[in-house]
PDB file of N, CA and C in Angstrom:
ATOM      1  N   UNK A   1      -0.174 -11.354 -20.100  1.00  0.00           N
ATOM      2  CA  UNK A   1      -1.480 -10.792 -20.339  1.00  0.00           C
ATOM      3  C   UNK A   1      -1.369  -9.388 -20.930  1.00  0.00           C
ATOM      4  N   UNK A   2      -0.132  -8.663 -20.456  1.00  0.00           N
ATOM      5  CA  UNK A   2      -0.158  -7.197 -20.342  1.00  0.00           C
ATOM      6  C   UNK A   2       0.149  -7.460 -22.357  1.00  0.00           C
ATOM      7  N   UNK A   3       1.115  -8.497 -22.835  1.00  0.00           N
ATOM      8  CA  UNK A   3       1.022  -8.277 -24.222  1.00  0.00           C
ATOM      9  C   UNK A   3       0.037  -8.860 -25.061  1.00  0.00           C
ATOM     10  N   UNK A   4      -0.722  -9.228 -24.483  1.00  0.00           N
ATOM     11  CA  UNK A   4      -1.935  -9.468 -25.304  1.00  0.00           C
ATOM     12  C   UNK A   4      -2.986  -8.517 -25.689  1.00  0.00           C
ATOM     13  N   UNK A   5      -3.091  -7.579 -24.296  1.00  0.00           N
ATOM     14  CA  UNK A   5      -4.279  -6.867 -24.452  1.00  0.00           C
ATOM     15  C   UNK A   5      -3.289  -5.364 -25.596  1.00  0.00           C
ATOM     16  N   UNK A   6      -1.715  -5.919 -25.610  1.00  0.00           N
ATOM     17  CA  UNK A   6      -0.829  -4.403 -26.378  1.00  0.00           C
ATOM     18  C   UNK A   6      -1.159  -5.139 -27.824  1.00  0.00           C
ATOM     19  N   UNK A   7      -1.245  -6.615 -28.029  1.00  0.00           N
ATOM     20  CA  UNK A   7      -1.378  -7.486 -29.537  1.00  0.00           C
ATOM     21  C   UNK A   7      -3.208  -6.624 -29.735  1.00  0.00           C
ATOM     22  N   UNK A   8      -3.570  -7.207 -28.995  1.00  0.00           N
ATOM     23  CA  UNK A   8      -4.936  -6.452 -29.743  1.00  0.00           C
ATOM     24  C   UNK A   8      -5.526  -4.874 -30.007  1.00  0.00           C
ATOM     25  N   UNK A   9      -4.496  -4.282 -29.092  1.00  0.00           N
ATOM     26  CA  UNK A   9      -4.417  -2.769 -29.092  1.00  0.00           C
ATOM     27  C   UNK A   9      -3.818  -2.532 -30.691  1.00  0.00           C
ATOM     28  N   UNK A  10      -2.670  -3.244 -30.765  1.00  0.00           N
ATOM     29  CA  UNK A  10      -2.248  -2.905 -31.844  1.00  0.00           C
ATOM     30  C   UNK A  10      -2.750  -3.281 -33.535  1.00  0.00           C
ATOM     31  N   UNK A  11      -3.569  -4.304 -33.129  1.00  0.00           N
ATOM     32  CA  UNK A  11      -4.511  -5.310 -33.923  1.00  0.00           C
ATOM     33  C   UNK A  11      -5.666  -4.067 -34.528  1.00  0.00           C
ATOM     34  N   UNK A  12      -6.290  -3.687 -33.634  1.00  0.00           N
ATOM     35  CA  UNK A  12      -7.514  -2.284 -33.109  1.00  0.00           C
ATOM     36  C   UNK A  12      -6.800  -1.028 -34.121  1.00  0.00           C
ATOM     37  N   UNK A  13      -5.654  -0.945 -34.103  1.00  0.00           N
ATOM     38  CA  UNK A  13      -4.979   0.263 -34.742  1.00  0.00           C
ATOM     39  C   UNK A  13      -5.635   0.025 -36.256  1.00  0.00           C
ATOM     40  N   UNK A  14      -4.434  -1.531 -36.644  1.00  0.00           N
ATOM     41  CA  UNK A  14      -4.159  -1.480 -37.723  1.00  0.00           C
ATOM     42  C   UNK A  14      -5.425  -2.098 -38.038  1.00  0.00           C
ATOM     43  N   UNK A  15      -6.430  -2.442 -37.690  1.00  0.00           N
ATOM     44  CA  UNK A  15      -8.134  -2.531 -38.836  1.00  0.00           C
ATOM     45  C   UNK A  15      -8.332  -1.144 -38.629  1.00  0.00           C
ATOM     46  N   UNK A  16      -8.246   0.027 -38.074  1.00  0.00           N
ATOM     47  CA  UNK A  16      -8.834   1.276 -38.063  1.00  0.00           C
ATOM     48  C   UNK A  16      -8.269   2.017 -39.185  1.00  0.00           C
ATOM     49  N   UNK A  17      -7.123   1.565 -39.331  1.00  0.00           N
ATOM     50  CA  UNK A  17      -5.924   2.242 -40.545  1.00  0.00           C
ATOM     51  C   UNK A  17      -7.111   1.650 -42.113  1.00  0.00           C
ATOM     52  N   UNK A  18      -6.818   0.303 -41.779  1.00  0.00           N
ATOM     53  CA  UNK A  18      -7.051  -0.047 -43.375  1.00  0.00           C
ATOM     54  C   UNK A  18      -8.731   0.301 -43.732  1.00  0.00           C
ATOM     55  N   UNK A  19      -9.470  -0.059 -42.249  1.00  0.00           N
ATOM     56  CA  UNK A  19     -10.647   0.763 -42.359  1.00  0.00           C
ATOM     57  C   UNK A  19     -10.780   2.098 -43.548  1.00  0.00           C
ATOM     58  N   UNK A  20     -10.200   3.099 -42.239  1.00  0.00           N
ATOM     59  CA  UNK A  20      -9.942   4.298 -42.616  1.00  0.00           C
ATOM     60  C   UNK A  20      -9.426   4.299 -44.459  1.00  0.00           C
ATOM     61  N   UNK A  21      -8.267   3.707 -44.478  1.00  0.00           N
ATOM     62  CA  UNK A  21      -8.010   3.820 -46.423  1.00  0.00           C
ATOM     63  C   UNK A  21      -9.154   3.375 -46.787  1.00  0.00           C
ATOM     64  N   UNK A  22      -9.608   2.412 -46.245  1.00  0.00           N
ATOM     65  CA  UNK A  22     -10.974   2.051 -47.670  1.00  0.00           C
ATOM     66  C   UNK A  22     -12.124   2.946 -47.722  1.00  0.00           C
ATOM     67  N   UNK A  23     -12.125   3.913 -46.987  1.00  0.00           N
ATOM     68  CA  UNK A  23     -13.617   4.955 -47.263  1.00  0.00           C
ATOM     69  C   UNK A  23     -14.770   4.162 -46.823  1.00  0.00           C
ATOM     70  N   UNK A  24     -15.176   3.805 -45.799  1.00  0.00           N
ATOM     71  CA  UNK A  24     -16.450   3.229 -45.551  1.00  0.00           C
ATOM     72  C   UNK A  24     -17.599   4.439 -45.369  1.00  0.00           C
ATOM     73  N   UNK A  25     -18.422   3.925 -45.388  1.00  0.00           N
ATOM     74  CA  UNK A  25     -20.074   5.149 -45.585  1.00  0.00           C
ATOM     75  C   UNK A  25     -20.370   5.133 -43.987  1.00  0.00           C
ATOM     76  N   UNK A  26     -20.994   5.928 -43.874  1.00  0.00           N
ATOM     77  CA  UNK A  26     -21.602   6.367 -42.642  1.00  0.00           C
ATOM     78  C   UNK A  26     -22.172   5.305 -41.286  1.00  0.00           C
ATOM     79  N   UNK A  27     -22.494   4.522 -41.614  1.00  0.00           N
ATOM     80  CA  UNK A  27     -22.631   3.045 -41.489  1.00  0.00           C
ATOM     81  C   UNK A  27     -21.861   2.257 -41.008  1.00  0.00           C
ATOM     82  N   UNK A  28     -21.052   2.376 -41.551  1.00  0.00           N
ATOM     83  CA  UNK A  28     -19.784   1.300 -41.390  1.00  0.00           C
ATOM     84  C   UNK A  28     -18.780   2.021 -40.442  1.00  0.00           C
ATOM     85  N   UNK A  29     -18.988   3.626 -40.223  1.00  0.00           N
ATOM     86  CA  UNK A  29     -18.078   3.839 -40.024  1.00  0.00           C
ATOM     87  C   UNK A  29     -18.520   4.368 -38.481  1.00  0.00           C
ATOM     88  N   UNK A  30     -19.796   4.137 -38.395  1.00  0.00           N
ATOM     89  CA  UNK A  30     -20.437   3.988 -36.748  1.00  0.00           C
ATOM     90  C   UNK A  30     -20.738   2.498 -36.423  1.00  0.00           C
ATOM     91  N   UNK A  31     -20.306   1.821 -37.175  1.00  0.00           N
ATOM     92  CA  UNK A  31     -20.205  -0.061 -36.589  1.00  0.00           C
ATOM     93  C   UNK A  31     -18.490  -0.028 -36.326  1.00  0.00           C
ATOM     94  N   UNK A  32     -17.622   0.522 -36.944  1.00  0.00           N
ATOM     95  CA  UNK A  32     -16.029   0.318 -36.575  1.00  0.00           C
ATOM     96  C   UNK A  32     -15.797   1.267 -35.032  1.00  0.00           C
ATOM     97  N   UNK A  33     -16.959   2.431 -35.210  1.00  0.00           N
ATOM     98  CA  UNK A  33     -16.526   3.245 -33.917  1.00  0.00           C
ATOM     99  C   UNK A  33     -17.055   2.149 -32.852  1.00  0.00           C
ATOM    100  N   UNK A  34     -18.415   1.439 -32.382  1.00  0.00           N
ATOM    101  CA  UNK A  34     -18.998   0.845 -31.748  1.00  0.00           C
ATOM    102  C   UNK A  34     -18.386  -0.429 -31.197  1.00  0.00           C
ATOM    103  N   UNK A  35     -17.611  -1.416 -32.137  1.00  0.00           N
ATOM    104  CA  UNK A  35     -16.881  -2.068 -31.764  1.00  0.00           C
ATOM    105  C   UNK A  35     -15.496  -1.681 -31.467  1.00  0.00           C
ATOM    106  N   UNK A  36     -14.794  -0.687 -31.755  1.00  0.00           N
ATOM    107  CA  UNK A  36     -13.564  -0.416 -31.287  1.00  0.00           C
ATOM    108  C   UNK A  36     -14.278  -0.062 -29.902  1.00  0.00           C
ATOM    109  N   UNK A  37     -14.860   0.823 -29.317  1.00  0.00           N
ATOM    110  CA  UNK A  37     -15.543   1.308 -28.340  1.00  0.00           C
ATOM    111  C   UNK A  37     -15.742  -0.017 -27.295  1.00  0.00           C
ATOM    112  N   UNK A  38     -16.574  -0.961 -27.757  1.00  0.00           N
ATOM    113  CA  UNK A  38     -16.901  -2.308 -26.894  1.00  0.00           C
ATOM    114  C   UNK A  38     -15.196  -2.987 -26.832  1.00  0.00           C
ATOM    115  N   UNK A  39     -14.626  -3.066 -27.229  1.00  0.00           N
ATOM    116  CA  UNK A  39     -12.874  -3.831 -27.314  1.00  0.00           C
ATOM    117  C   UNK A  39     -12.306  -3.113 -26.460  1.00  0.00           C
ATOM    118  N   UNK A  40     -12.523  -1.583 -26.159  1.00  0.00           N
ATOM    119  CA  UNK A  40     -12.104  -0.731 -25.367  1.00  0.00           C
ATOM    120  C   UNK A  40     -12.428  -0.925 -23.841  1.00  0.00           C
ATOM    121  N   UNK A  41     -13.630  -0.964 -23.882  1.00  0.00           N
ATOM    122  CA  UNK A  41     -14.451  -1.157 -22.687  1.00  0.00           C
ATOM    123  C   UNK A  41     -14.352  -2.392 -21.956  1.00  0.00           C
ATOM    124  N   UNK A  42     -13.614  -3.551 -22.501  1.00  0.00           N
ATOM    125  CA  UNK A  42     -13.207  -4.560 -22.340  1.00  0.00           C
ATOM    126  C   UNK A  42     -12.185  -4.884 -21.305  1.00  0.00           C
ATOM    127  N   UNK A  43     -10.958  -3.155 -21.327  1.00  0.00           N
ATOM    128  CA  UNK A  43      -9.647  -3.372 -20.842  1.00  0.00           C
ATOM    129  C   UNK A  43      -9.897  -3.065 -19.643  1.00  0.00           C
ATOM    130  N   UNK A  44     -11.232  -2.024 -19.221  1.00  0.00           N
ATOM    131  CA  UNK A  44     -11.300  -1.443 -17.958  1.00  0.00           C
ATOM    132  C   UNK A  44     -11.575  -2.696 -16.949  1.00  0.00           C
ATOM    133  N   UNK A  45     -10.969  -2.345 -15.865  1.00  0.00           N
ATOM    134  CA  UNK A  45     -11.406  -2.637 -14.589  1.00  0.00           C
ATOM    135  C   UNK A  45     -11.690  -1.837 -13.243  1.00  0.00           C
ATOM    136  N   UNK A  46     -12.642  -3.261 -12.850  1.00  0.00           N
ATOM    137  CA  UNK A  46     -13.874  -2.156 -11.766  1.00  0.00           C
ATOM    138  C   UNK A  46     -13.815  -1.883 -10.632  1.00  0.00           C
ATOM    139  N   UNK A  47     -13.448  -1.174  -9.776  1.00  0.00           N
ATOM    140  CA  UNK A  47     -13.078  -1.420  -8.482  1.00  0.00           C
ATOM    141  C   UNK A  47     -14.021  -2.058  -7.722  1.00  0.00           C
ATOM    142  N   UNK A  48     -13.024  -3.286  -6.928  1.00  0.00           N
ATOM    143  CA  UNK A  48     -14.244  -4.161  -5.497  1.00  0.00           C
ATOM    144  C   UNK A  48     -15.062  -2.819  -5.079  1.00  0.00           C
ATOM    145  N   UNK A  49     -15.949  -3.648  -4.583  1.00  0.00           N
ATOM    146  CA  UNK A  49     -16.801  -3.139  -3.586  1.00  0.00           C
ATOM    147  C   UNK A  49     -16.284  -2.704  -2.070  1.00  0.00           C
ATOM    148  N   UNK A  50     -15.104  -2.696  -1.284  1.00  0.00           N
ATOM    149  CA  UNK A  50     -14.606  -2.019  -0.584  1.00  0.00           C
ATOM    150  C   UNK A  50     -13.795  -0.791  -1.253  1.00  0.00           C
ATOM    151  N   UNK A  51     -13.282  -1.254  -2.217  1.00  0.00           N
ATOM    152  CA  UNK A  51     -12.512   0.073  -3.174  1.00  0.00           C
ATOM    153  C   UNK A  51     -13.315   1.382  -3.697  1.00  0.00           C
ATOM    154  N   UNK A  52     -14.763   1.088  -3.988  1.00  0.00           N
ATOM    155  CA  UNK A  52     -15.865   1.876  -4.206  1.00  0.00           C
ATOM    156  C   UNK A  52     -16.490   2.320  -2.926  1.00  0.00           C
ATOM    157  N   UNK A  53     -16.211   1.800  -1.871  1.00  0.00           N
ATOM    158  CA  UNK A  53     -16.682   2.941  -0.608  1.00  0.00           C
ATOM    159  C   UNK A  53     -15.464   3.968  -0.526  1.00  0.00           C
ATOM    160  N   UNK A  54     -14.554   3.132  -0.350  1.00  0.00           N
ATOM    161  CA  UNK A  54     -13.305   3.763   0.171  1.00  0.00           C
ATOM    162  C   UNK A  54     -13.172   5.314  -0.692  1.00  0.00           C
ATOM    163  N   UNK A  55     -13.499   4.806  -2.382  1.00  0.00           N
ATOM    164  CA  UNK A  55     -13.620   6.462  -3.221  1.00  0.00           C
ATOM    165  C   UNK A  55     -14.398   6.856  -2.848  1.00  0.00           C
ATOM    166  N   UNK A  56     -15.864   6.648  -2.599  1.00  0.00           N
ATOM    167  CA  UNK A  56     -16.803   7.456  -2.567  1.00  0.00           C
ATOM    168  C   UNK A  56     -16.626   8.525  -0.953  1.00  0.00           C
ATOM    169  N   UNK A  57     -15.888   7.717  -0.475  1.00  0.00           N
ATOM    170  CA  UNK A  57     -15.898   8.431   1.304  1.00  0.00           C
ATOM    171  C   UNK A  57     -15.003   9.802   0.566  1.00  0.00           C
ATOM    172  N   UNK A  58     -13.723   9.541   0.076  1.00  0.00           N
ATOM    173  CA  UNK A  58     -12.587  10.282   0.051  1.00  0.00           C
ATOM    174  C   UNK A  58     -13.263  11.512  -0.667  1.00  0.00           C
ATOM    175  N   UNK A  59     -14.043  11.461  -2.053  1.00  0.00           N
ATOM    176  CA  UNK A  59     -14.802  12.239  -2.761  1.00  0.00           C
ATOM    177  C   UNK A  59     -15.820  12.564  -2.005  1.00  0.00           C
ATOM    178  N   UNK A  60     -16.458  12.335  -1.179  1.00  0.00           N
ATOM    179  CA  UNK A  60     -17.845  13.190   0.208  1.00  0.00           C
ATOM    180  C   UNK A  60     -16.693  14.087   1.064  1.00  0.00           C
ATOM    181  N   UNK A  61     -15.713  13.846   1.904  1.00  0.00           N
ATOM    182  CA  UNK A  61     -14.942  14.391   2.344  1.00  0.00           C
ATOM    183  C   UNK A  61     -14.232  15.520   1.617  1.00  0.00           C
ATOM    184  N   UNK A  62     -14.086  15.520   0.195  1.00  0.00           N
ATOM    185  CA  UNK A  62     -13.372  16.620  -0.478  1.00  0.00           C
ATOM    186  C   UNK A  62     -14.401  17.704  -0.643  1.00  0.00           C
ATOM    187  N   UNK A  63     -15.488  16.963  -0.996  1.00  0.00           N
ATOM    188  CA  UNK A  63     -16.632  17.746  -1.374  1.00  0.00           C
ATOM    189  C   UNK A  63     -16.906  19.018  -0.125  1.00  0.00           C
ATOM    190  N   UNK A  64     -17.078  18.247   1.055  1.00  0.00           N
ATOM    191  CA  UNK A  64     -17.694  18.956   2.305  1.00  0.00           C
ATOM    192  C   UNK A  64     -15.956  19.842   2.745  1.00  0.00           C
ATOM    193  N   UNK A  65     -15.226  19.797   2.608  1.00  0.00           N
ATOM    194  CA  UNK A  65     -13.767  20.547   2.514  1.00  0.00           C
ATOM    195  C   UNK A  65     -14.150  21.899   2.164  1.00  0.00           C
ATOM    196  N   UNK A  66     -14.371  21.819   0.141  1.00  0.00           N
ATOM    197  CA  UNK A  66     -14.085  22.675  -0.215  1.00  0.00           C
ATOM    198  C   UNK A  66     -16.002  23.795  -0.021  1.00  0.00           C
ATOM    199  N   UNK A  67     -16.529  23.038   0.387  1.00  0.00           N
ATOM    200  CA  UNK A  67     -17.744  23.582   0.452  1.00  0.00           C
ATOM    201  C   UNK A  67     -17.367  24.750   1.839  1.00  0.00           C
ATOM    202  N   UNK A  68     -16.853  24.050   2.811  1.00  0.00           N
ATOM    203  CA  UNK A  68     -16.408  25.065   3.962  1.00  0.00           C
ATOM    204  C   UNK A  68     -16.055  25.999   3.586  1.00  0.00           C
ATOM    205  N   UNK A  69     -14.873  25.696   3.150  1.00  0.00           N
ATOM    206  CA  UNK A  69     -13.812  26.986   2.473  1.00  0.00           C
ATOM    207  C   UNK A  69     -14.428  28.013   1.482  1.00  0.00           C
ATOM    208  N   UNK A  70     -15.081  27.528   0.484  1.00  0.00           N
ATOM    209  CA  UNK A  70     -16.147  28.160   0.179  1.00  0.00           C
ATOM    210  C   UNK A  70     -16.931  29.190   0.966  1.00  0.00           C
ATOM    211  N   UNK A  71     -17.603  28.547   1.347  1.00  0.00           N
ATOM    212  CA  UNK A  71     -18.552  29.444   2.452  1.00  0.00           C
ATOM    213  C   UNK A  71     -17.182  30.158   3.439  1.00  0.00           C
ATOM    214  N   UNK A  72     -16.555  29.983   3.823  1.00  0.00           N
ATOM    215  CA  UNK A  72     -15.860  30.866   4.530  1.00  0.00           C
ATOM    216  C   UNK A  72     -15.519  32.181   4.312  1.00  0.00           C
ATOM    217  N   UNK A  73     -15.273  32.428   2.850  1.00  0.00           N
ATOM    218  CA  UNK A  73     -14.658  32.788   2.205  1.00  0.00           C
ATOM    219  C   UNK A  73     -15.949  34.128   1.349  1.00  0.00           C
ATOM    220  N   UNK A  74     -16.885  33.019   1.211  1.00  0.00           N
ATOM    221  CA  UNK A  74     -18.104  34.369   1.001  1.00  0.00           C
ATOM    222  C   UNK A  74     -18.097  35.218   1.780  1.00  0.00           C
ATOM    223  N   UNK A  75     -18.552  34.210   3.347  1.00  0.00           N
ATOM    224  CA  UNK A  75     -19.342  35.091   4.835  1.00  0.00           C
ATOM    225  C   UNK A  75     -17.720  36.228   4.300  1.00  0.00           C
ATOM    226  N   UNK A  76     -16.740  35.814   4.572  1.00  0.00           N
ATOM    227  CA  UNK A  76     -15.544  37.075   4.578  1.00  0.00           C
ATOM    228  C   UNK A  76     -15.831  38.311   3.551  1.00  0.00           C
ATOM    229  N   UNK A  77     -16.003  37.754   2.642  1.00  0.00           N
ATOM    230  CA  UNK A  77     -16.239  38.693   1.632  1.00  0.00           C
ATOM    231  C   UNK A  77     -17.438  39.308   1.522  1.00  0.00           C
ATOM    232  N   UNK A  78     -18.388  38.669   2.292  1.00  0.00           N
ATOM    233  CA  UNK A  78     -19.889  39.632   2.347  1.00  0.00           C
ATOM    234  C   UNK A  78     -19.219  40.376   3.737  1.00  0.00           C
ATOM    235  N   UNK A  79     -18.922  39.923   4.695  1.00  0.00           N
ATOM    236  CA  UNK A  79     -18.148  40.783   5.850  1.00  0.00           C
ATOM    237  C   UNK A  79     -17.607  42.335   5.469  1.00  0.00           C
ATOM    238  N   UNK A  80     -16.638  41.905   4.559  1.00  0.00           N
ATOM    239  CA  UNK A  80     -15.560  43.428   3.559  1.00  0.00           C
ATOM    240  C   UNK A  80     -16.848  44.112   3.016  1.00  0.00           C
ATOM    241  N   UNK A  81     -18.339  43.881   2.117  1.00  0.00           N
ATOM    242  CA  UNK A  81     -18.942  44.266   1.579  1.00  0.00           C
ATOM    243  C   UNK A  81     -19.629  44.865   2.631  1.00  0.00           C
ATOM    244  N   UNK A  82     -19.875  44.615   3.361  1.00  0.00           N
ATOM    245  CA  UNK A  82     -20.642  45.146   4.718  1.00  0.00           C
ATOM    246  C   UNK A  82     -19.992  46.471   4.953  1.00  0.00           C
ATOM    247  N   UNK A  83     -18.989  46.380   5.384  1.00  0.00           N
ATOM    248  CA  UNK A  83     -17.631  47.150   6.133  1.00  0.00           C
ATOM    249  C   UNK A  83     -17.538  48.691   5.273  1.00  0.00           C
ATOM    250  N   UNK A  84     -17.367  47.960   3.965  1.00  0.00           N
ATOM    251  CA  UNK A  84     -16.671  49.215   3.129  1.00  0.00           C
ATOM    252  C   UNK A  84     -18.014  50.314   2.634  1.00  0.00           C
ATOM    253  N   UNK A  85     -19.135  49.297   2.284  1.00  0.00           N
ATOM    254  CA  UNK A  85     -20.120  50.068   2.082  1.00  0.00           C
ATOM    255  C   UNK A  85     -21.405  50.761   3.049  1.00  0.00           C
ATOM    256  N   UNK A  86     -21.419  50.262   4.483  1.00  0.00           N
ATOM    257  CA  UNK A  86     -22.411  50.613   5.348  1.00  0.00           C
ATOM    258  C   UNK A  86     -21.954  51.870   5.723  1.00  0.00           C
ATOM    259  N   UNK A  87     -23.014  53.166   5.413  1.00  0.00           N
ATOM    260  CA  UNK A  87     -22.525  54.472   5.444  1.00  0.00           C
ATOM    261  C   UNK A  87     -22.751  54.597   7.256  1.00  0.00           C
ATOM    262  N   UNK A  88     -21.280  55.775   7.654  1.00  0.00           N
ATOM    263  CA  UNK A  88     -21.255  55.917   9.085  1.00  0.00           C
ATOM    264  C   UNK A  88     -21.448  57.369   9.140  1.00  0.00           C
ATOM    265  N   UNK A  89     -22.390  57.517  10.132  1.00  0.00           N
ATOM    266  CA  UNK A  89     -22.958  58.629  10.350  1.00  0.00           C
ATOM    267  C   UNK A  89     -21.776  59.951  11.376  1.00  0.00           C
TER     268      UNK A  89
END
């Protein structure tokens, strides 16, 4: 399978080549992008539906990580801003 989808990869090249030498108009040359594009879109695959929780958990968890650290990291630094600038009598 793996050389079939490399036969049509390479298939995809060489109409883009001879494409390309022949000068097509504006037209033609957003119908060669559109179908190379759909031939492309062809190779992807989608992750199951347990594989798509499983990312989405890992990506909520990174998210709420760096959001902490974040905020930690302000409150600290509004802390120093506090510190250095609150005049002492």
């Amino acid at each position: 399978m793996a050389d079939e989808q490399e036969q049509v990869t390479e298939d995809l090249v060489e109409r883009a080549k001879a494409d390309k030498a022949s000068k097509r108009n504006i037209f033609g040359r957003i119908a060669l992008f559109l179908k190379q594009s759909v031939g492309e879109l062809r190779k992807v695959t989608r992750p199951t539906w347990p594989e798509l929780r499983n990312y989405t958990g890992v990506v909520l968890a990174f998210v709420v990580v760096v959001m902490v650290i974040i905020s930690a990291l302000d409150w600290l630094f509004y802390q120093g801003v506090v510190f250095v600038f609150t005049p002492t009598a």
